[in-house]
Protein backbone atom coordinates (compact mmCIF):
# COMPACT_ATOMS: atom_id res chain seq x y z
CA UNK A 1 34.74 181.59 -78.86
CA UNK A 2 32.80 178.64 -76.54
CA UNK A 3 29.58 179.60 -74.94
CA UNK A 4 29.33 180.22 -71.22
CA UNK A 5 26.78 177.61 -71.09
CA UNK A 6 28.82 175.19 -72.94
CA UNK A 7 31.24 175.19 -70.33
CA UNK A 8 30.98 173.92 -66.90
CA UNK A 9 33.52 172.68 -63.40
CA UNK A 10 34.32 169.46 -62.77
CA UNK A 11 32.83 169.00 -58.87
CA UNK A 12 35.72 167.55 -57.16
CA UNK A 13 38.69 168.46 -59.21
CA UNK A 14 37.87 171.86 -60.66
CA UNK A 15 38.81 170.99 -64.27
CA UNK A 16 37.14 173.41 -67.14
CA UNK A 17 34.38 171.06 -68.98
CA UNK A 18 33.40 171.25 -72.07
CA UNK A 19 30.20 169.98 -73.57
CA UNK A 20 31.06 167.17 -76.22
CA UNK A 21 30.51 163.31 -77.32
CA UNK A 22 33.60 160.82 -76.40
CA UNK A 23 34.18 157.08 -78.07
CA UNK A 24 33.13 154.58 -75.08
CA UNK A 25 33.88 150.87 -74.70
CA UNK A 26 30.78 149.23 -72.53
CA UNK A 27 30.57 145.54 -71.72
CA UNK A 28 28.05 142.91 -70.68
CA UNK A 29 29.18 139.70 -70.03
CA UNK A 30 30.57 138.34 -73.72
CA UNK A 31 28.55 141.44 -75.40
CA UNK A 32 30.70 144.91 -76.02
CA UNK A 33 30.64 147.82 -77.51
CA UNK A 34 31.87 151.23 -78.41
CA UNK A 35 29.37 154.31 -78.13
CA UNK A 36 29.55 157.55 -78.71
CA UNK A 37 28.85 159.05 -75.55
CA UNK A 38 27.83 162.82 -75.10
CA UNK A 39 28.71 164.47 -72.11
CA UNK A 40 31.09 167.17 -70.00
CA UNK A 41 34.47 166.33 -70.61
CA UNK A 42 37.80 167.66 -69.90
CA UNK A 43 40.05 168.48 -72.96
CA UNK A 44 43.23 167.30 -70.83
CA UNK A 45 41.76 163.65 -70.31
CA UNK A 46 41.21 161.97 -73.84
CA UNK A 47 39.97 158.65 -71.68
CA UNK A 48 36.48 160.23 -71.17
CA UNK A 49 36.94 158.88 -67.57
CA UNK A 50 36.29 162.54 -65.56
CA UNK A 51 33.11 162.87 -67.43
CA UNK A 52 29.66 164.57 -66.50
CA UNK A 53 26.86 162.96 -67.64
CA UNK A 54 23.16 163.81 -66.98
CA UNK A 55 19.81 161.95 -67.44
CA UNK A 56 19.79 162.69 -71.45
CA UNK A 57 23.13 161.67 -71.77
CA UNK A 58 23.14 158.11 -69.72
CA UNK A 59 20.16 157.18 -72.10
CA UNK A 60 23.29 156.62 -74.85
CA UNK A 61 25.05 154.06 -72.43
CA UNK A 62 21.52 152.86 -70.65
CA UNK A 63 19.93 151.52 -74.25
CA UNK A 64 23.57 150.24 -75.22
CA UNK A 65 23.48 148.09 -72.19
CA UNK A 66 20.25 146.79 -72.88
CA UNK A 67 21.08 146.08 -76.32
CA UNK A 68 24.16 143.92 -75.10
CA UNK A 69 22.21 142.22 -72.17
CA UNK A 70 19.09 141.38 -74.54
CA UNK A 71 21.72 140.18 -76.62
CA UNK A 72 23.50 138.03 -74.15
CA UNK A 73 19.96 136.74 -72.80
CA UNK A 74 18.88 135.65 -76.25
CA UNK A 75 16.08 138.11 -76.10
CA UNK A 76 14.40 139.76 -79.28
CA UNK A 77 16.18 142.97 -80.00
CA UNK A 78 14.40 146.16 -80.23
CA UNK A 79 13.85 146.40 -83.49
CA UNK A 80 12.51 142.40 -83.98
CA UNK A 81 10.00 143.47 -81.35
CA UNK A 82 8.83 145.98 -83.42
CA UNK A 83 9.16 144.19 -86.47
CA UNK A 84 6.61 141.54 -84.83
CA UNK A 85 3.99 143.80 -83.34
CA UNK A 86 3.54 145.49 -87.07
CA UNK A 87 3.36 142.38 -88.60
CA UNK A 88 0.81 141.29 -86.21
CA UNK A 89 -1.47 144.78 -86.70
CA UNK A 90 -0.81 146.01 -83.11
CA UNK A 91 -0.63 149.32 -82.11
CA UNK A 92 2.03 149.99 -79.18
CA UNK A 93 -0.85 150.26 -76.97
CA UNK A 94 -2.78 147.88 -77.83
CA UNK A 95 0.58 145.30 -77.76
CA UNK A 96 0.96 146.33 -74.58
CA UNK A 97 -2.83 145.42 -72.77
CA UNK A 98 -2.75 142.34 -74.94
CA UNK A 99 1.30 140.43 -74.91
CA UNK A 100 1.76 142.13 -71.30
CA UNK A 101 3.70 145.07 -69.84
CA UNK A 102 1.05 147.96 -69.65
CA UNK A 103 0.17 150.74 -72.14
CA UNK A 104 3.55 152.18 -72.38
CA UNK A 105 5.38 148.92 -72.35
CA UNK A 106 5.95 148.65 -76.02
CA UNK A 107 7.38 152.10 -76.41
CA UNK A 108 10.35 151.08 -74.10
CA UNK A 109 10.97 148.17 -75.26
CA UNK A 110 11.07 149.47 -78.75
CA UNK A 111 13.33 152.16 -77.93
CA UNK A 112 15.54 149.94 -76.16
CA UNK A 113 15.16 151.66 -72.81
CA UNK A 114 13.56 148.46 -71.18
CA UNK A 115 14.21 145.00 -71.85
CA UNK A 116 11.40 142.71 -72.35
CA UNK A 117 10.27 140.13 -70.13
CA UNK A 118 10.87 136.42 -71.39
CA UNK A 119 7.34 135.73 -71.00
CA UNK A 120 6.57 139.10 -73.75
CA UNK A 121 9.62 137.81 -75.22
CA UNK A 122 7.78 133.99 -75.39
CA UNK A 123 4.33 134.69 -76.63
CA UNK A 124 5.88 137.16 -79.31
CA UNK A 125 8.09 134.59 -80.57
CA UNK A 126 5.38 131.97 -81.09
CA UNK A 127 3.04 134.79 -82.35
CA UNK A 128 5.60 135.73 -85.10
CA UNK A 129 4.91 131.81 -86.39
CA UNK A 130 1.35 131.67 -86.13
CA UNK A 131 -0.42 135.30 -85.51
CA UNK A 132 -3.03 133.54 -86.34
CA UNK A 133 -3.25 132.40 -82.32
CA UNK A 134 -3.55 136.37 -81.53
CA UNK A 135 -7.44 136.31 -81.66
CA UNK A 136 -6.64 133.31 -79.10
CA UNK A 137 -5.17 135.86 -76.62
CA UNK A 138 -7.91 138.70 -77.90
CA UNK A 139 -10.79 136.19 -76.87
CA UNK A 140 -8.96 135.99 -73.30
CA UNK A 141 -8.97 140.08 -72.69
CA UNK A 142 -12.12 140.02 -73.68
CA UNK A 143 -13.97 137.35 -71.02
């Protein structure tokens, strides 16, 4: 038997909702995909279309997108950024107040839920040749 709570109205058309996760094709530009998107969804449409989705949910489809438009933009990917701010001995933090984007920044853009800037995306890039030019942009913060 289904939990109350694991069923819910569609809004506008009434239809019984069910709490589940749906294949979903996105697209950005060239860049798509196929996620597996959780959400409400009626068991009469198989398309996913008449979905419900709340804040937890669009975080799925939200870091997918960024994926394809970092991607598409020739960005580092969220997992090269982090690759490069270990290898340099940064904390997220610390990446952050030094590279740019504040003491949170890192955190996003390791999780995929915000895209880095091409500046971050610049300095990290020539970093990853020569972290040597770090204590270069330490000697800055500091003055």
């Amino acid at each position: 038997m289904t939990n109350k709570a694991e069923i819910r109205r569609h809004p506008e058309t009434g239809a019984e909702l069910a709490r589940g996760v749906r294949p979903v094709r996105l697209a950005f530009k060239s860049q798509s995909m196929v996620v597996d998107m959780p959400g409400w969804y009626s068991k009469d449409d198989a398309s996913g279309e008449s979905g419900l989705f709340d804040k937890k949910d669009m975080l799925v489809s939200d870091r997918a997108i960024n994926l394809m438009k970092a991607k598409e933009l020739g960005l580092l990917l969220p997992e090269q950024i982090k690759k490069v701010r270990l290898a340099l001995g940064l904390s997220q933090r610390e990446a952050g107040r030094l590279i740019g984007g504040g003491p949170n920044a890192f955190q996003k853009y390791e999780s995929g839920d915000v895209l880095l800037s091409k500046s971050a995306d610049t300095a990290l890039r020539l970093l990853a040749v020569d972290p040597r030019r770090l204590q270069e942009i330490r000697d800055c913060d500091a003055a």
